[in-house]
Protein backbone atom coordinates (compact mmCIF):
# COMPACT_ATOMS: atom_id res chain seq x y z
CA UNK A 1 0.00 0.00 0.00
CA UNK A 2 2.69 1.96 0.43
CA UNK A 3 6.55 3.02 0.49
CA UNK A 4 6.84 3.60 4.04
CA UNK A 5 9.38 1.25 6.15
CA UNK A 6 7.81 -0.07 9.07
CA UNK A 7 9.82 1.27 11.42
CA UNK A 8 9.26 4.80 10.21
CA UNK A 9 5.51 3.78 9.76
CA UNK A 10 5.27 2.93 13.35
CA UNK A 11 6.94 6.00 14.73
CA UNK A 12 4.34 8.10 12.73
CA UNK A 13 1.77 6.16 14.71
CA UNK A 14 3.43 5.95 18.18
CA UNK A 15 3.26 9.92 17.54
CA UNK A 16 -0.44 9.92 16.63
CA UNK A 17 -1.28 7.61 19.08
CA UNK A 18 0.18 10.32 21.95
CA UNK A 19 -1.37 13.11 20.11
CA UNK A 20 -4.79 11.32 20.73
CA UNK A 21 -3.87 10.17 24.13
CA UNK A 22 -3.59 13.93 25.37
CA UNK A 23 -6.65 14.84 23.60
CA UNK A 24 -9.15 12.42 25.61
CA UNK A 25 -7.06 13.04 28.68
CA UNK A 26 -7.64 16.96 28.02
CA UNK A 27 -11.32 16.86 27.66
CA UNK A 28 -12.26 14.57 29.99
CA UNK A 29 -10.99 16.47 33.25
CA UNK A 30 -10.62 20.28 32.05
CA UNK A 31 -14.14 20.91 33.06
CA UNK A 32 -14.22 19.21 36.69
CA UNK A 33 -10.74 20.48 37.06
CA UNK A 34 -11.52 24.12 35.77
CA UNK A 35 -14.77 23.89 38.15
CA UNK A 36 -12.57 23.51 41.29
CA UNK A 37 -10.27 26.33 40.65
CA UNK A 38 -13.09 28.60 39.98
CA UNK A 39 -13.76 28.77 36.62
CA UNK A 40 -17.02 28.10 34.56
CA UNK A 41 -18.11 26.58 31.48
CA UNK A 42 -17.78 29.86 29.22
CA UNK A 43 -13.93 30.37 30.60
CA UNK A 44 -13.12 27.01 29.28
CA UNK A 45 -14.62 27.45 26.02
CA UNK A 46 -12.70 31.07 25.50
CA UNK A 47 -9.33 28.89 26.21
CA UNK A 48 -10.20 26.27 24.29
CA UNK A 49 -11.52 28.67 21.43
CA UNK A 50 -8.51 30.92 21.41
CA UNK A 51 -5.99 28.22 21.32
CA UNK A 52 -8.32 27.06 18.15
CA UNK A 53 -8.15 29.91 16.41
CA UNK A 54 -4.41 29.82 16.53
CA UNK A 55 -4.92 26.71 14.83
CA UNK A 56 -6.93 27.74 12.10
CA UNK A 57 -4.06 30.37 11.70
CA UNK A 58 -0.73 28.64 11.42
CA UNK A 59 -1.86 25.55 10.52
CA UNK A 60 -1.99 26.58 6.81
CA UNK A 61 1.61 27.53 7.27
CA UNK A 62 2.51 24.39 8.99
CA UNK A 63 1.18 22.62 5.40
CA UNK A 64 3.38 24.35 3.38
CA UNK A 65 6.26 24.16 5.66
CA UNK A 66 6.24 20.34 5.40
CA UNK A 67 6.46 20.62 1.69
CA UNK A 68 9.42 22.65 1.24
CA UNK A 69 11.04 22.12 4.61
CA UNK A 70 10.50 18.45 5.25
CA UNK A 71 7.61 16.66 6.56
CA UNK A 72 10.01 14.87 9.14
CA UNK A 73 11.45 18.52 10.52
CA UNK A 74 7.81 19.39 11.06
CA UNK A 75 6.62 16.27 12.71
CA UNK A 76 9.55 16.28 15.18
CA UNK A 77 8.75 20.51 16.08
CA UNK A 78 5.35 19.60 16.32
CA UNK A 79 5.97 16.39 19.12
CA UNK A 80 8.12 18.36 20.75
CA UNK A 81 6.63 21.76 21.66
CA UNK A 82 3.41 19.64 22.37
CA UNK A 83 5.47 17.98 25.08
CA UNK A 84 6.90 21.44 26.29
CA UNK A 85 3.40 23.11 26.54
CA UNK A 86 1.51 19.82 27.44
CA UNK A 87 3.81 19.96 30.90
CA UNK A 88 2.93 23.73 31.09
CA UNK A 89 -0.36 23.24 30.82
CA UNK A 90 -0.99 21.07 33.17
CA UNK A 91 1.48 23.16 35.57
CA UNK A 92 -0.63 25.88 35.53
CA UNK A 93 -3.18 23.91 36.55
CA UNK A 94 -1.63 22.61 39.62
CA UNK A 95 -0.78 26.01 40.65
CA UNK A 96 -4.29 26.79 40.59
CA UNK A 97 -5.70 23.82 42.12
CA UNK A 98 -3.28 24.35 45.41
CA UNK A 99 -4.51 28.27 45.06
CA UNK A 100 -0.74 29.69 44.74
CA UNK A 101 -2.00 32.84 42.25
CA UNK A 102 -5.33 33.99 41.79
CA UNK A 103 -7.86 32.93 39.49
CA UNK A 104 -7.59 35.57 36.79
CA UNK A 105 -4.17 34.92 36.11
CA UNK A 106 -4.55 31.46 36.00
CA UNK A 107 -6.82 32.05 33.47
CA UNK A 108 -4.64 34.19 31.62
CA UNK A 109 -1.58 31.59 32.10
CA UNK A 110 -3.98 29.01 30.72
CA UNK A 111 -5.05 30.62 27.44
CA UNK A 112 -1.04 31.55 27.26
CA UNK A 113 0.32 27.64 27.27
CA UNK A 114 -2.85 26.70 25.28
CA UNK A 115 -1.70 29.30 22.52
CA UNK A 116 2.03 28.46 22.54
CA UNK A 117 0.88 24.70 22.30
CA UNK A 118 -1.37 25.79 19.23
CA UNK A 119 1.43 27.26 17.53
CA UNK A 120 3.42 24.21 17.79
CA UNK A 121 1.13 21.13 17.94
CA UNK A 122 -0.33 22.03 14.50
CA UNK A 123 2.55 20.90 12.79
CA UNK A 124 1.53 17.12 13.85
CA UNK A 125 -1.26 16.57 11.48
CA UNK A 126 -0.66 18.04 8.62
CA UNK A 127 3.07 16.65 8.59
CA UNK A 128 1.83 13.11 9.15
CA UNK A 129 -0.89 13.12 6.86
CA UNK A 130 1.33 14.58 4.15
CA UNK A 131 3.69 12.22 4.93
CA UNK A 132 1.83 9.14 4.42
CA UNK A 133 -0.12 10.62 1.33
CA UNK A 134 3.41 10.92 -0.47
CA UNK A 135 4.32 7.51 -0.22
CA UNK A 136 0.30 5.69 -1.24
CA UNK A 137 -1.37 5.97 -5.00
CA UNK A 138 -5.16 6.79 -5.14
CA UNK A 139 -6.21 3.65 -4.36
CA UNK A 140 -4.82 3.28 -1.84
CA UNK A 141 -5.05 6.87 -0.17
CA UNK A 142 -8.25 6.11 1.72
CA UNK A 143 -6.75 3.39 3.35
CA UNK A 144 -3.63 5.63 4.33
CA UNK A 145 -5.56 8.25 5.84
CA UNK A 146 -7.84 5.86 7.47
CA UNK A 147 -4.56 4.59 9.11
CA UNK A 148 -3.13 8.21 10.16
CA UNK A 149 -6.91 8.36 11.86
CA UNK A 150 -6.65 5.23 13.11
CA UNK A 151 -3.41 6.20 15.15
CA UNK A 152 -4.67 9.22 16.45
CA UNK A 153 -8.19 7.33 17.49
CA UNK A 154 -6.21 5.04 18.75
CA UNK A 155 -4.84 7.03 20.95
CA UNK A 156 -8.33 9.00 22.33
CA UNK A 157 -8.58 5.32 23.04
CA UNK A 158 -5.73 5.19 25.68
CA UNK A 159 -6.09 8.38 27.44
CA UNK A 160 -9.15 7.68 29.38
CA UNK A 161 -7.29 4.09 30.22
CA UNK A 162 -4.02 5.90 31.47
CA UNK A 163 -6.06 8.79 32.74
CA UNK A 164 -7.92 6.28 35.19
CA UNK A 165 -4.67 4.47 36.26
CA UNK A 166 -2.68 7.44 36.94
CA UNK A 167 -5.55 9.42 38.44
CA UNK A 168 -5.33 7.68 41.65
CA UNK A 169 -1.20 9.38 41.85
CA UNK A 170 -3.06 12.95 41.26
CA UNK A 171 -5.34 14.64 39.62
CA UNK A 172 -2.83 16.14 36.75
CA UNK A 173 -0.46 13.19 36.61
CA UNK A 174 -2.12 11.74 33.26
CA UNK A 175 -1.45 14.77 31.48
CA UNK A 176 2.07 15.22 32.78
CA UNK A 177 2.78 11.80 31.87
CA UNK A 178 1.27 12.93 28.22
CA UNK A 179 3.90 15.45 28.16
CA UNK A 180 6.81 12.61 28.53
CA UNK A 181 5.01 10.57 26.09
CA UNK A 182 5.18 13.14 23.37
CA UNK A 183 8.90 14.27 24.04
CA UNK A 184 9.54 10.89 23.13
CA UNK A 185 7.43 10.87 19.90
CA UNK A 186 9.82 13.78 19.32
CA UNK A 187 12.95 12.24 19.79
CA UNK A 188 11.69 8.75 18.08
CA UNK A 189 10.90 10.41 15.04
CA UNK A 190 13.85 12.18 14.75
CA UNK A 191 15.42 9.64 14.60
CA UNK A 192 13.91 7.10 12.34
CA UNK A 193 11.35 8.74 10.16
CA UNK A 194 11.97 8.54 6.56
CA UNK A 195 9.69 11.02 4.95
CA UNK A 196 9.10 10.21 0.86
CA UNK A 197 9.80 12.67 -1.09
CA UNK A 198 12.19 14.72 1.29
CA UNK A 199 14.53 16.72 -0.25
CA UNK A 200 12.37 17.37 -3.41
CA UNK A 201 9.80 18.87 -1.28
CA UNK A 202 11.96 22.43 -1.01
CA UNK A 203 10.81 22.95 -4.86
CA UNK A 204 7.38 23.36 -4.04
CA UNK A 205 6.29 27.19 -4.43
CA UNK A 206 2.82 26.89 -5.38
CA UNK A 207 0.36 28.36 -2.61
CA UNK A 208 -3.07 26.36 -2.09
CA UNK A 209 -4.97 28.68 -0.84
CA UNK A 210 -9.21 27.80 1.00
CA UNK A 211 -10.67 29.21 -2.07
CA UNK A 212 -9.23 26.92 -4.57
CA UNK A 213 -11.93 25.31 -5.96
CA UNK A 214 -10.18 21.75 -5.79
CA UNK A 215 -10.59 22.38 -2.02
CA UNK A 216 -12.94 24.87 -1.02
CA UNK A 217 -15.82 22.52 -1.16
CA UNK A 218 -14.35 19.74 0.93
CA UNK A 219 -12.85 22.63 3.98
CA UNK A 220 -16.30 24.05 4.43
CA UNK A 221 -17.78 20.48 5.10
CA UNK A 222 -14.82 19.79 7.53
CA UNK A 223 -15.33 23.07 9.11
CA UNK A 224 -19.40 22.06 9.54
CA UNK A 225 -18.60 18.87 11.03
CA UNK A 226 -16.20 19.90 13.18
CA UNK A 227 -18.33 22.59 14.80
CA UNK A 228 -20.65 20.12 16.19
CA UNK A 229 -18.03 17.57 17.46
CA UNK A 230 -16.29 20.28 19.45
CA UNK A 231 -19.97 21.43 21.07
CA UNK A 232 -20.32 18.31 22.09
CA UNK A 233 -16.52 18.14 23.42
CA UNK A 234 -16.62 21.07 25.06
CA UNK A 235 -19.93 20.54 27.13
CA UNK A 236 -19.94 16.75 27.61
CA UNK A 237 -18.35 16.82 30.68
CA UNK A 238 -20.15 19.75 32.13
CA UNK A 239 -23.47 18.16 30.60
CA UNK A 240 -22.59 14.78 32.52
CA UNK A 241 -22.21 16.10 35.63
CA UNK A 242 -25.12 18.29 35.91
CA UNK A 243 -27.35 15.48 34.09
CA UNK A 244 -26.33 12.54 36.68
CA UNK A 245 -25.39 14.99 39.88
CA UNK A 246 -21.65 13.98 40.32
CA UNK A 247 -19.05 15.49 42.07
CA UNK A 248 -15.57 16.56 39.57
CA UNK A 249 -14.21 12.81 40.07
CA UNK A 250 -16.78 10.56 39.59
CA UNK A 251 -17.59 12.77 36.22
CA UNK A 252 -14.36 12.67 35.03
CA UNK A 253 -13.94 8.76 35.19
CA UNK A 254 -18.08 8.76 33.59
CA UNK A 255 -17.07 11.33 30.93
CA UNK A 256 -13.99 8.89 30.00
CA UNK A 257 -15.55 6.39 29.93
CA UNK A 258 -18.52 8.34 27.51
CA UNK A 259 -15.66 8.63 25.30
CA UNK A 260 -13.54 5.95 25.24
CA UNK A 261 -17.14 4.36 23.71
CA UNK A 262 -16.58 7.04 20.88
CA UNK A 263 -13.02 6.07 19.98
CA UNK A 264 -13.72 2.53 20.19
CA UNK A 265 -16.22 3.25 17.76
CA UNK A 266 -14.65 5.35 15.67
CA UNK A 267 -11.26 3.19 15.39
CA UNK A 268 -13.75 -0.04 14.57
CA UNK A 269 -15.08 2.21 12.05
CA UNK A 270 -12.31 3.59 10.23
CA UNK A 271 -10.42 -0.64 10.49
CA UNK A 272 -14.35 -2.77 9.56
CA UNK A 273 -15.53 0.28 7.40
CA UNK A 274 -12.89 2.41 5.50
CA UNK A 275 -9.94 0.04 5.34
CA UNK A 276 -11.81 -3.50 5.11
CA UNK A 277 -15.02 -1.86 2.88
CA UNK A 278 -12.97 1.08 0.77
CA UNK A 279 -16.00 2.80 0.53
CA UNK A 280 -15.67 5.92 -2.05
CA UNK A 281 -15.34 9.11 -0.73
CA UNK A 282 -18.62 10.41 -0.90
CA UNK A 283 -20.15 7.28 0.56
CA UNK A 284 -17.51 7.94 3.34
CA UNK A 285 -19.21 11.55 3.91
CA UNK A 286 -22.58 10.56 3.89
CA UNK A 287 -22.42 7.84 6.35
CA UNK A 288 -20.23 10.13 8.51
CA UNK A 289 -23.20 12.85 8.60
CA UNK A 290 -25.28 10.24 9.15
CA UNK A 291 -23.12 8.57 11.88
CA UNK A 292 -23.13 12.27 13.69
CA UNK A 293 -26.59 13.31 13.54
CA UNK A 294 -27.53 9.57 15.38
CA UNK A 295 -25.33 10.39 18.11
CA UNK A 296 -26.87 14.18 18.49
CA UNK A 297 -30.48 12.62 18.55
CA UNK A 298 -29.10 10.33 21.52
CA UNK A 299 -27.39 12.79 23.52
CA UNK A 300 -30.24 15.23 23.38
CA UNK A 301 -32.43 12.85 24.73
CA UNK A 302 -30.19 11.13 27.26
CA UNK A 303 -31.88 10.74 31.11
CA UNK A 304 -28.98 8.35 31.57
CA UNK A 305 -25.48 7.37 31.23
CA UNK A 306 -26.50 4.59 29.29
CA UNK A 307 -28.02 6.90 26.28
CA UNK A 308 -25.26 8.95 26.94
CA UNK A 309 -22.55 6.17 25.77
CA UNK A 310 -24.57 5.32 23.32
CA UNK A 311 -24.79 8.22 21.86
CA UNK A 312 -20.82 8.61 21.78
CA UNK A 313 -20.39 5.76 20.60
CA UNK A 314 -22.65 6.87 17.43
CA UNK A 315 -20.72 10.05 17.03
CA UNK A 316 -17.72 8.00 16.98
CA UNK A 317 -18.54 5.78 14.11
CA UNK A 318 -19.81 8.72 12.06
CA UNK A 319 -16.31 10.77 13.51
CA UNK A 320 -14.48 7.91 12.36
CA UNK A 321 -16.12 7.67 8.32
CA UNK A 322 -16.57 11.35 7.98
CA UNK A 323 -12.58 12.49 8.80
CA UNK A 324 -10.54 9.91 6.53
CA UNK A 325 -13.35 10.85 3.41
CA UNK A 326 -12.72 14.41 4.47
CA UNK A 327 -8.86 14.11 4.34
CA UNK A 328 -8.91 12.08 0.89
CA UNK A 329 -10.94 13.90 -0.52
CA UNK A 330 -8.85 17.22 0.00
CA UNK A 331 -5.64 14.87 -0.88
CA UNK A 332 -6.78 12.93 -4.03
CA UNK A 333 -7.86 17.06 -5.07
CA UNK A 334 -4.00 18.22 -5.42
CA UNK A 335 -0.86 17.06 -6.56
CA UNK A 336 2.47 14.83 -5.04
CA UNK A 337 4.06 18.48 -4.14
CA UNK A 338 0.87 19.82 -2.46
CA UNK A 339 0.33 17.31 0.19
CA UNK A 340 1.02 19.11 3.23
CA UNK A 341 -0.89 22.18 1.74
CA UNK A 342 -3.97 20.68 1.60
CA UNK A 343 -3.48 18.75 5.10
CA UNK A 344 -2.62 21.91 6.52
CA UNK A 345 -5.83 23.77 5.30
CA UNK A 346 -7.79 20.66 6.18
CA UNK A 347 -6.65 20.93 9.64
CA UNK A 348 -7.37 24.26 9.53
CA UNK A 349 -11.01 23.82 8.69
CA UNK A 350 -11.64 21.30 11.13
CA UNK A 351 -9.60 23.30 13.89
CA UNK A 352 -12.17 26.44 12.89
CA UNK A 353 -15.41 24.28 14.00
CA UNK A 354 -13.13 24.55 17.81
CA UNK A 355 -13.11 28.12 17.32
CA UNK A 356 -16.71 28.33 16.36
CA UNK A 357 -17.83 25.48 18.46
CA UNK A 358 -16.78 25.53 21.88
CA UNK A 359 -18.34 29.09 22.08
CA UNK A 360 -21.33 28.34 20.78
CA UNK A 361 -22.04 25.50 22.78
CA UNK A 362 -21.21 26.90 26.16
CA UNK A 363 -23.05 29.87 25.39
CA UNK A 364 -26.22 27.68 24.15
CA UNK A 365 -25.37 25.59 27.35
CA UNK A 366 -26.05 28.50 29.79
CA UNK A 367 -29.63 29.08 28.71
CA UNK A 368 -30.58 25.28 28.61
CA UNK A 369 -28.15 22.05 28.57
CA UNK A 370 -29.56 20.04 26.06
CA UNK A 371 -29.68 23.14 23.64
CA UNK A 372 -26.14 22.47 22.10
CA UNK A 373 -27.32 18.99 21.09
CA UNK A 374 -30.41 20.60 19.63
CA UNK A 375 -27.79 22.92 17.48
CA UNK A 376 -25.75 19.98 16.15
CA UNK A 377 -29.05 18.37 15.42
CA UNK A 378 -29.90 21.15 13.28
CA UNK A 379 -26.05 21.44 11.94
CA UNK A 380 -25.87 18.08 11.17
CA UNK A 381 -29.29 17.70 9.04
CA UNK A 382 -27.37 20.65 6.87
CA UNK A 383 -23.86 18.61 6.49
CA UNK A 384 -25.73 15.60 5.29
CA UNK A 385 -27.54 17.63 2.79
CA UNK A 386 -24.38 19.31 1.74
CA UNK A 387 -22.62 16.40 1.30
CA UNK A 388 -25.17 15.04 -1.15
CA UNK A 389 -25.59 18.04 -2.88
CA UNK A 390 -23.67 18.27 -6.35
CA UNK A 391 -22.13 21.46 -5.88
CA UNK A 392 -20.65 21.23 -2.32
CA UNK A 393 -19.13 17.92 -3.00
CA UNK A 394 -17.50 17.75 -6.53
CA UNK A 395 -14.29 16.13 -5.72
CA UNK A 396 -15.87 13.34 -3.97
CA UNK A 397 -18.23 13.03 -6.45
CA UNK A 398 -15.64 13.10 -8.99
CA UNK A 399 -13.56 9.93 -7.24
CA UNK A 400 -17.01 8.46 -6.77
């Protein structure tokens, strides 16, 4: 399937697999964690909104910068300042937890390390993702991307695993153990990642830019998708413990356990679906909408943890269909040399629904908490209409 060695295909992965480790990890204790050192719901989403933005910003830049730097170069940045500000991070957070400085700066600390991780961490999935697109052919680029998302899922997997082991040694020690993970993802891939195309990748001067119409299309249905996956993100933890009446420990260890149900899902969905099945593209997007707008339906009506896993586990199979189709369809769009432009933009778009997204849902979570879920109802009747219409999806439909 593809030119990659398999120790340099495994380092890619042990990096994704991190990535997604300190994702889950992230998400599942910021709010209960946030709560106790005297922050609400609309504080996280700012931090988690600015640091987004960021994303949207550089990661365009990040694309390019694996095509005429080296894809490896950016990989290796990207590991490593996530590991810097990962350990910041969580740092700040233990100096507000133990009340050492008030809780405006820690707030201001906390949207600082969240931006300098931004910055940084954006090189990771655009450099991988161009990385592995280099070295497949067409048919076989669904089943690479599926495989770069597989990692990653993989990964969302873990955290709530190692987050409930290492719990019990403190309340931050997961994500400080994240941090040491990641530096070495850094120094692995360094050290034995062969990028295709390497050298040759300097020559590259053409600029993709959003409104190429190769692209355009496919960024505006990752940027719709994404808004109502980081709604949900952002108030699922807030949503669980107000729903079921739990104190900040018992929801953490209910909301990880909510979604390690969605990245089961979505890894069986992206190994049984995309890489066993090779659907098309735009069958890919359509069951992904589909997928999404299942798991809304079952969150908005949850009374129960039960629905409430159930419902992540939905989003997770239509998570897991929708992002591969998104990524080859933006990759199968451009040529060898544009890889990690059109990763990078794609990344962009689907790091702009977590600039859009977190705000909207908090704010639609302080009038009423199942409104959010009532909003990516609504969102996601639209994406599955866009991604049959003609015009919105002509790349997919052009690949089938």
């Amino acid at each position: 399937m593809n030119s990659l060695s398999r120790k340099t295909l495994a380092t890619i992965l042990f990096g994704l697999i991190v990535f997604g480790i300190g994702q889950t990890v992230l998400f599942a204790m910021l709010g209960p964690v946030a709560r106790d050192i005297g922050l609400d719901v609309v504080d996280v989403g700012l931090v988690v909104t600015v640091s987004a933005l960021v994303v949207v910003v550089v990661s365009p830049f990040w694309g390019r910068a694996a095509d005429r730097w080296g894809r490896t170069r950016t990989l290796t940045l990207g590991l490593a300042g996530y590991a810097v500000t990962t350990a910041l991070f969580a740092y700040v957070l233990h100096l507000g937890l133990i009340g050492d400085i008030s809780v405006y700066v820690v707030f201001g600390l906390m949207l600082a390390s969240r931006v300098l991780y931004a910055l940084v961490a954006a090189a990771i999935q655009p450099s991988a993702s161009a990385i592995v697109a280099a070295a497949t052919d067409e048919a076989g680029r669904a089943s690479g991307m599926a495989l770069v998302g597989a990692g990653f899922v993989f990964g969302t997997i873990l955290g709530p695993v190692i987050g409930a082991g290492l719990v019990g040694w403190g309340l931050l020690t997961p994500l400080f153990a994240t941090a040491g993970l990641a530096g070495l993802a850094a120094i692995a891939t360094l050290v034995w990642v062969e990028s295709p195309m390497g050298p040759e990748t300097k020559a590259a001067k053409a600029v993709v830019k959003p409104s190429d119409p190769r692209l355009w299309p496919t960024l505006l249905l990752a940027a719709l998708a994404f808004v109502t996956i980081a709604m949900t993100q952002q108030t699922l933890s807030f949503y669980v413990q107000d729903l079921l009446g739990l104190d900040s420990a018992a929801a953490t260890r209910h909301v990880g356990f909510a979604l390690a149900g969605f990245a089961l899902a979505a890894l069986a969905s992206q190994i049984l679906i995309v890489r066993q099945l090779s659907p098309t593209p735009r069958t890919m997007l359509r069951l992904g909408a589909a997928g999404l707008l299942t798991g809304f339906v079952a969150l908005g009506l949850a009374q129960n943890l039960a629905l409430i896993v159930a419902g992540c586990i939905a989003l997770g199979v239509g998570y897991g269909v929708i992002m591969p189709g998104l990524q080859t369809t933006a990759s199968l769009a451009v040529g060898q040399a544009e890889q990690g432009a059109a990763a990078g933009l794609v990344s962009a778009a689907m790091a702009l629904g977590f600039v859009v997204g977190p705000i909207l849902g908090t704010s639609l979570y302080y009038v009423e908490p199942r409104l959010p879920f009532l909003m990516a109802i609504g969102l996601s009747i639209g994406l599955l209409a866009a991604v049959a219409s003609d015009r919105l999806a002509p790349v997919a439909r052009r690949i089938g």
